[in-house]
N, C-alpha and C. Protein backbone atom coordinates (compact mmCIF):
# COMPACT_ATOMS: atom_id res chain seq x y z
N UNK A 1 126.19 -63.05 39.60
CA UNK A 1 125.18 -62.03 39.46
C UNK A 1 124.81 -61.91 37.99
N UNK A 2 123.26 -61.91 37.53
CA UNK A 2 123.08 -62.01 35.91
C UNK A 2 123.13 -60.17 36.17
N UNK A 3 123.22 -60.43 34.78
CA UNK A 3 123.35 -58.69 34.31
C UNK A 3 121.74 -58.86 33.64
N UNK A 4 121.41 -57.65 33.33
CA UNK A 4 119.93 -57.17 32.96
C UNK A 4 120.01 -57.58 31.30
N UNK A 5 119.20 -57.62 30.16
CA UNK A 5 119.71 -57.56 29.09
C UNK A 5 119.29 -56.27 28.25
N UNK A 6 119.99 -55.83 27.42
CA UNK A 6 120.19 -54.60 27.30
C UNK A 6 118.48 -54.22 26.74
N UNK A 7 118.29 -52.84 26.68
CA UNK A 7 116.78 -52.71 26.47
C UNK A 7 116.88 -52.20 25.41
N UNK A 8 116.05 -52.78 24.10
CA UNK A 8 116.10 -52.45 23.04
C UNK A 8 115.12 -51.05 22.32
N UNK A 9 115.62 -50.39 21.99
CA UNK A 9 114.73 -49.23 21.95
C UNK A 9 114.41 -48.94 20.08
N UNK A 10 113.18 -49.07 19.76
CA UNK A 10 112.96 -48.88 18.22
C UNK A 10 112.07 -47.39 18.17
N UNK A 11 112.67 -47.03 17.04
CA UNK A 11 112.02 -45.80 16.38
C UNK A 11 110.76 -45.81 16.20
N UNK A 12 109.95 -44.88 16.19
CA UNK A 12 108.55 -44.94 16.09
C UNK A 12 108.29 -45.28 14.81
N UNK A 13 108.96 -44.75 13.98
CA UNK A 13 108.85 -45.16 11.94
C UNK A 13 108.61 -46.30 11.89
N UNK A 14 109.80 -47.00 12.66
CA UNK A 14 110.12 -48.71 12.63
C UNK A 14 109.08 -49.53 12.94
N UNK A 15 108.69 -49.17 14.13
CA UNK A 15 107.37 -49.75 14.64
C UNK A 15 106.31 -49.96 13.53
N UNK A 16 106.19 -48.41 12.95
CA UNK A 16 105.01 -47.91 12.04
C UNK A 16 104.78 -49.60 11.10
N UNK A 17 106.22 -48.93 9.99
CA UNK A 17 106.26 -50.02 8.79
C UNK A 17 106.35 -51.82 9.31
N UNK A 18 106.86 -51.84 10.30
CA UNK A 18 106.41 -53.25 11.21
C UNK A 18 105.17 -53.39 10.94
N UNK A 19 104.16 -52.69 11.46
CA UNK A 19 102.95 -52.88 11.95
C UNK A 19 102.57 -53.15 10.40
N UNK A 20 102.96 -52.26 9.50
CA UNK A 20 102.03 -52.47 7.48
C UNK A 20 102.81 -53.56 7.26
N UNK A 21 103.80 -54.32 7.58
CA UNK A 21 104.41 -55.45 7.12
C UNK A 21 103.33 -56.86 8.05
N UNK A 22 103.36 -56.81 8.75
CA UNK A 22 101.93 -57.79 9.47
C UNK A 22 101.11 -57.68 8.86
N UNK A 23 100.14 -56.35 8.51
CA UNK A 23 99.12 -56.13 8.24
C UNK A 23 99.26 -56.89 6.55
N UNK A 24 99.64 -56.20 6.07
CA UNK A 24 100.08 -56.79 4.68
C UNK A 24 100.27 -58.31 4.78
N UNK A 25 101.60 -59.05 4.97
CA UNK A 25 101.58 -60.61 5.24
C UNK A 25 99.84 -61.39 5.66
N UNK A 26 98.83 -60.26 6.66
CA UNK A 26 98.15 -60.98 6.91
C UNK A 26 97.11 -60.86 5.97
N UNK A 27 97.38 -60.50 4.48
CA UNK A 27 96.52 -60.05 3.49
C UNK A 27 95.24 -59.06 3.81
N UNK A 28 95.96 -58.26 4.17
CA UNK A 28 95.31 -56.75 4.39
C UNK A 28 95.45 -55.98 3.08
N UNK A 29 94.55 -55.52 2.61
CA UNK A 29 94.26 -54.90 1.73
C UNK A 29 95.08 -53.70 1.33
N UNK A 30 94.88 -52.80 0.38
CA UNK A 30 95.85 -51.75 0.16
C UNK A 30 94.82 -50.57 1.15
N UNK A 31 93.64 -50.46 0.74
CA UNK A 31 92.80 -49.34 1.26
C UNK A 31 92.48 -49.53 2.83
N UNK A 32 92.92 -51.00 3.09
CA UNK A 32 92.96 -51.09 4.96
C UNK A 32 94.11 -50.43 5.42
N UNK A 33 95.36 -50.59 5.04
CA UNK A 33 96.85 -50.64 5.41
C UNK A 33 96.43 -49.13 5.24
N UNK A 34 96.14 -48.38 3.90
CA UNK A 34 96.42 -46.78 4.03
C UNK A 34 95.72 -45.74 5.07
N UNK A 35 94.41 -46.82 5.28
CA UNK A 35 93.71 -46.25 6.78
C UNK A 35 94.26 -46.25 7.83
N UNK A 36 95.04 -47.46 8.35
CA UNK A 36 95.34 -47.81 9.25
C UNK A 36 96.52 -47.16 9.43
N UNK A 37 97.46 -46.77 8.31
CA UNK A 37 98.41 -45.90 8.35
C UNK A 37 98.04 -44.30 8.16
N UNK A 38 96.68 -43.65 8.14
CA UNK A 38 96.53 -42.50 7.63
C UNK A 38 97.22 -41.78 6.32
N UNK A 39 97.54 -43.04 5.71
CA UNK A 39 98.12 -41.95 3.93
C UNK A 39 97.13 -41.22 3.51
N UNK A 40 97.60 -40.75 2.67
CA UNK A 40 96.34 -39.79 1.92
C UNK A 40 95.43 -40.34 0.50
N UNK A 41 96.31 -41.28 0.38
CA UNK A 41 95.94 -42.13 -0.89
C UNK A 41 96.34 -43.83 -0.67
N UNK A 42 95.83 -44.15 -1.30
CA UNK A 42 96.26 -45.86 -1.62
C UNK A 42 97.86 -46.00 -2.74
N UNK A 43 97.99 -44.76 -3.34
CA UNK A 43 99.07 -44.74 -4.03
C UNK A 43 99.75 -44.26 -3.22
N UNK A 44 99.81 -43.63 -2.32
CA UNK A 44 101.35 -43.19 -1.59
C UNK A 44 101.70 -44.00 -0.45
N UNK A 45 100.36 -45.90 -0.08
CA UNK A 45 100.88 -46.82 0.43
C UNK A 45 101.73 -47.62 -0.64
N UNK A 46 100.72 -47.77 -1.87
CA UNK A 46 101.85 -48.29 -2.56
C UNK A 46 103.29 -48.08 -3.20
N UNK A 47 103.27 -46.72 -3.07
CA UNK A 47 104.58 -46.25 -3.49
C UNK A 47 105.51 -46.69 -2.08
N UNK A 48 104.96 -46.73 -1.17
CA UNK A 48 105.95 -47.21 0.21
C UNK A 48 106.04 -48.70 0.43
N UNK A 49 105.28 -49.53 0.55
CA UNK A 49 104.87 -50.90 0.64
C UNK A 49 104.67 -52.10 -1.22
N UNK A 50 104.87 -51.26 -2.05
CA UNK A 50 104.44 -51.95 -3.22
C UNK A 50 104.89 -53.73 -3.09
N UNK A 51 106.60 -53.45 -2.38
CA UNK A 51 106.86 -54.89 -2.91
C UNK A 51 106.59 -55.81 -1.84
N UNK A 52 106.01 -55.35 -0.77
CA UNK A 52 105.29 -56.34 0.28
C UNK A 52 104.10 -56.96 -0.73
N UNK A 53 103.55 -56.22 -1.48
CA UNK A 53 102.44 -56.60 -2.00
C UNK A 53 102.86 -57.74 -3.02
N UNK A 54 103.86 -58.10 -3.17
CA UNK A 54 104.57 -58.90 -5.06
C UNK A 54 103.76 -59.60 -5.10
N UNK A 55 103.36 -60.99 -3.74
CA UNK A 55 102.92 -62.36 -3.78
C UNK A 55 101.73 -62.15 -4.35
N UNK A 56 101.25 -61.11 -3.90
CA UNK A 56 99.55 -61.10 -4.09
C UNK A 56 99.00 -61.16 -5.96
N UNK A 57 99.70 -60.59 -6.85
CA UNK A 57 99.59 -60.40 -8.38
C UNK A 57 99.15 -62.54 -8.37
N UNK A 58 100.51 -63.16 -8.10
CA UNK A 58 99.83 -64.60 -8.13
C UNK A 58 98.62 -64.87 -7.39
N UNK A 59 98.32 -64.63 -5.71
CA UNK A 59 96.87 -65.17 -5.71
C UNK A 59 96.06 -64.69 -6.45
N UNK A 60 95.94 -63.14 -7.42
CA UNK A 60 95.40 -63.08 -8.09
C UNK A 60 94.72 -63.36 -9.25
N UNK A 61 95.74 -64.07 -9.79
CA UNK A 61 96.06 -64.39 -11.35
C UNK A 61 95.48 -65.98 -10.85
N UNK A 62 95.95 -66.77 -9.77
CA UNK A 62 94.98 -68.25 -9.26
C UNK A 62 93.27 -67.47 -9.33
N UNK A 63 93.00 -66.69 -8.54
CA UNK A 63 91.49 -66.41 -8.50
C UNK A 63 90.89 -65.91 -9.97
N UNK A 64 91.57 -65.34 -10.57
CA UNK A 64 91.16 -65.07 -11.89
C UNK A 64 90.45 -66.37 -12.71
N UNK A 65 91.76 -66.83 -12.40
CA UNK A 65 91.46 -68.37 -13.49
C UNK A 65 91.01 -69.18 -12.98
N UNK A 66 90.29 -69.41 -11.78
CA UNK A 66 89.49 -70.21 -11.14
C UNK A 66 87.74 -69.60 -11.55
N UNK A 67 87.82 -68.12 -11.41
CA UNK A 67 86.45 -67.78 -12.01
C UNK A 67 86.49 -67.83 -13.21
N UNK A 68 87.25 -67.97 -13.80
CA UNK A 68 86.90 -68.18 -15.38
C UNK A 68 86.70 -69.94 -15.41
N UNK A 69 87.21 -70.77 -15.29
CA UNK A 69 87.14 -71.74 -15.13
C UNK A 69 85.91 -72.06 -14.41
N UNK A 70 85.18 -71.53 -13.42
CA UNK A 70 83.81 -72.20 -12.95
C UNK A 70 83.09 -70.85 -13.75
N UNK A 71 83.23 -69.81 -14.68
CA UNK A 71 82.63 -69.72 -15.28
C UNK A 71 81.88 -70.57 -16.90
N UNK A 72 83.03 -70.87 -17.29
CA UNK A 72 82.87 -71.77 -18.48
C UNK A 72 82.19 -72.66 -17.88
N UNK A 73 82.86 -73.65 -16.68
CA UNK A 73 81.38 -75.07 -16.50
C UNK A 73 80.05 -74.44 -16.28
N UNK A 74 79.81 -73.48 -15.59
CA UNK A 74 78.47 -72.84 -15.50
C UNK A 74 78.08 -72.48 -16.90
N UNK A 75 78.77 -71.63 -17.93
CA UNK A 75 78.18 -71.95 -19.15
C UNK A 75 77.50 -72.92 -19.57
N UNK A 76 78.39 -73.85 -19.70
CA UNK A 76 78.86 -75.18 -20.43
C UNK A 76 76.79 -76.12 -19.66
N UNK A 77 76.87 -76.13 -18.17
CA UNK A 77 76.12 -76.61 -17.75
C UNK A 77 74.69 -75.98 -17.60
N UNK A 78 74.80 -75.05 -18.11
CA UNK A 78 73.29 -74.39 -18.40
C UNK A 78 73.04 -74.46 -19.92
N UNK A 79 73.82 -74.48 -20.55
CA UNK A 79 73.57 -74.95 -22.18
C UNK A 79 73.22 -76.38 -22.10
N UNK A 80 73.57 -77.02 -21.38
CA UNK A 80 73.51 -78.48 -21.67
C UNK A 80 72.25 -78.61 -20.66
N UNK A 81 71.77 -78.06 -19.95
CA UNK A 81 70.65 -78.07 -19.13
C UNK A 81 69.46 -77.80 -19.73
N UNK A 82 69.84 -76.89 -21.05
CA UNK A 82 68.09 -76.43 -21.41
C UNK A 82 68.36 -76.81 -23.08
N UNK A 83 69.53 -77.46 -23.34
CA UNK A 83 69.59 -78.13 -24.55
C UNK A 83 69.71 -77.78 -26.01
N UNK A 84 70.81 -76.64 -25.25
CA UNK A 84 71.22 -76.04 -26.20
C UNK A 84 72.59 -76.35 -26.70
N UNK A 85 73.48 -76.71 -27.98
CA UNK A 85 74.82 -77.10 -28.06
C UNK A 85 75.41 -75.88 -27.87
N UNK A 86 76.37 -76.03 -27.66
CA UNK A 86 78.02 -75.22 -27.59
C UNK A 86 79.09 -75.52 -28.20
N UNK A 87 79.34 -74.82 -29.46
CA UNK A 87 80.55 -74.92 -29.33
C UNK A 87 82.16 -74.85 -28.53
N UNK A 88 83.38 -74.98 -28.59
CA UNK A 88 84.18 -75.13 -28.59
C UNK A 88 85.07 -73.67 -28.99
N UNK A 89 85.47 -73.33 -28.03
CA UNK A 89 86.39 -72.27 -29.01
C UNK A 89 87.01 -72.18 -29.27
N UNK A 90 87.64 -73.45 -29.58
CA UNK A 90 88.71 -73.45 -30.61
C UNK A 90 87.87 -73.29 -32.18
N UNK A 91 86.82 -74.11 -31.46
CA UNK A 91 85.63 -74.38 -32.98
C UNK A 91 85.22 -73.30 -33.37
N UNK A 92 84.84 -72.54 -32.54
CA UNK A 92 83.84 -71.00 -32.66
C UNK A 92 84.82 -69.93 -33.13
N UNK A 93 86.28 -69.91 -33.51
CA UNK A 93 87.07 -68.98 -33.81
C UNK A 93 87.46 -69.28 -34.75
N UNK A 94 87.44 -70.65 -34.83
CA UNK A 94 88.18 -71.31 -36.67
C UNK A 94 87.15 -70.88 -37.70
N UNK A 95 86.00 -71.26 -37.40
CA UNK A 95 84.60 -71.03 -38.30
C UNK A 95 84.69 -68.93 -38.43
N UNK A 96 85.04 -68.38 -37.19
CA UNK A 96 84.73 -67.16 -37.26
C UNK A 96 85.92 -66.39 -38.41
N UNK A 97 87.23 -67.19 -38.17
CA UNK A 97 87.80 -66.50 -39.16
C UNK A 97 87.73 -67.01 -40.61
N UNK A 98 87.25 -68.20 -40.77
CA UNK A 98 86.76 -68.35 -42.38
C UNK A 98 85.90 -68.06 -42.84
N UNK A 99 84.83 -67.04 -42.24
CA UNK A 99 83.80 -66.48 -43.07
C UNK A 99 84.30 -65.05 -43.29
N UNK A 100 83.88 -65.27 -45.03
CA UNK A 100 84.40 -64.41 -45.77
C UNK A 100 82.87 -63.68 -46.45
């Protein structure tokens, strides 16, 4: 005869922060998660959830430097499009600090 297996019973809290730990992993925002949780602020999700959030500072810091990076070629390629030079900034800061 099988026996039943035992029925697992979770707290409603548990459930709750389950549910902002998905939401979060599935890169849910801070101001989605605090809706979806009814906080009163985006700071009193992050004061509860902050270190779900850690990974995200790096995709950030990748997207940062990716728009800076297709910002400069977009510089770079509209100067060179209407024929204008550019310096270098290494060039443009050496010259800037020797004028006296």
């Amino acid at each position: 005869m099988h026996s039943m297996p035992p029925i697992v019973s979770f707290p409603p809290h548990d459930l709750r922060q389950a549910a902002a730990s998905i939401a979060i992993s599935a890169s849910a925002n801070v101001e989605a998660v605090q809706r979806m949780l009814d906080h009163a602020s985006a700071a009193v999700t992050l004061d509860t959830y902050a270190d779900l959030f850690g990974g995200d500072i790096d995709n950030v810091a990748d997207a940062l430097a990716r728009a800076a990076d297709a910002s400069v070629v977009a510089n770079v390629l509209t100067a060179s499009e209407s024929g204008v030079r550019t310096r270098s900034r290494r060039a443009s800061s050496a010259s800037d600090s020797t004028i006296t």
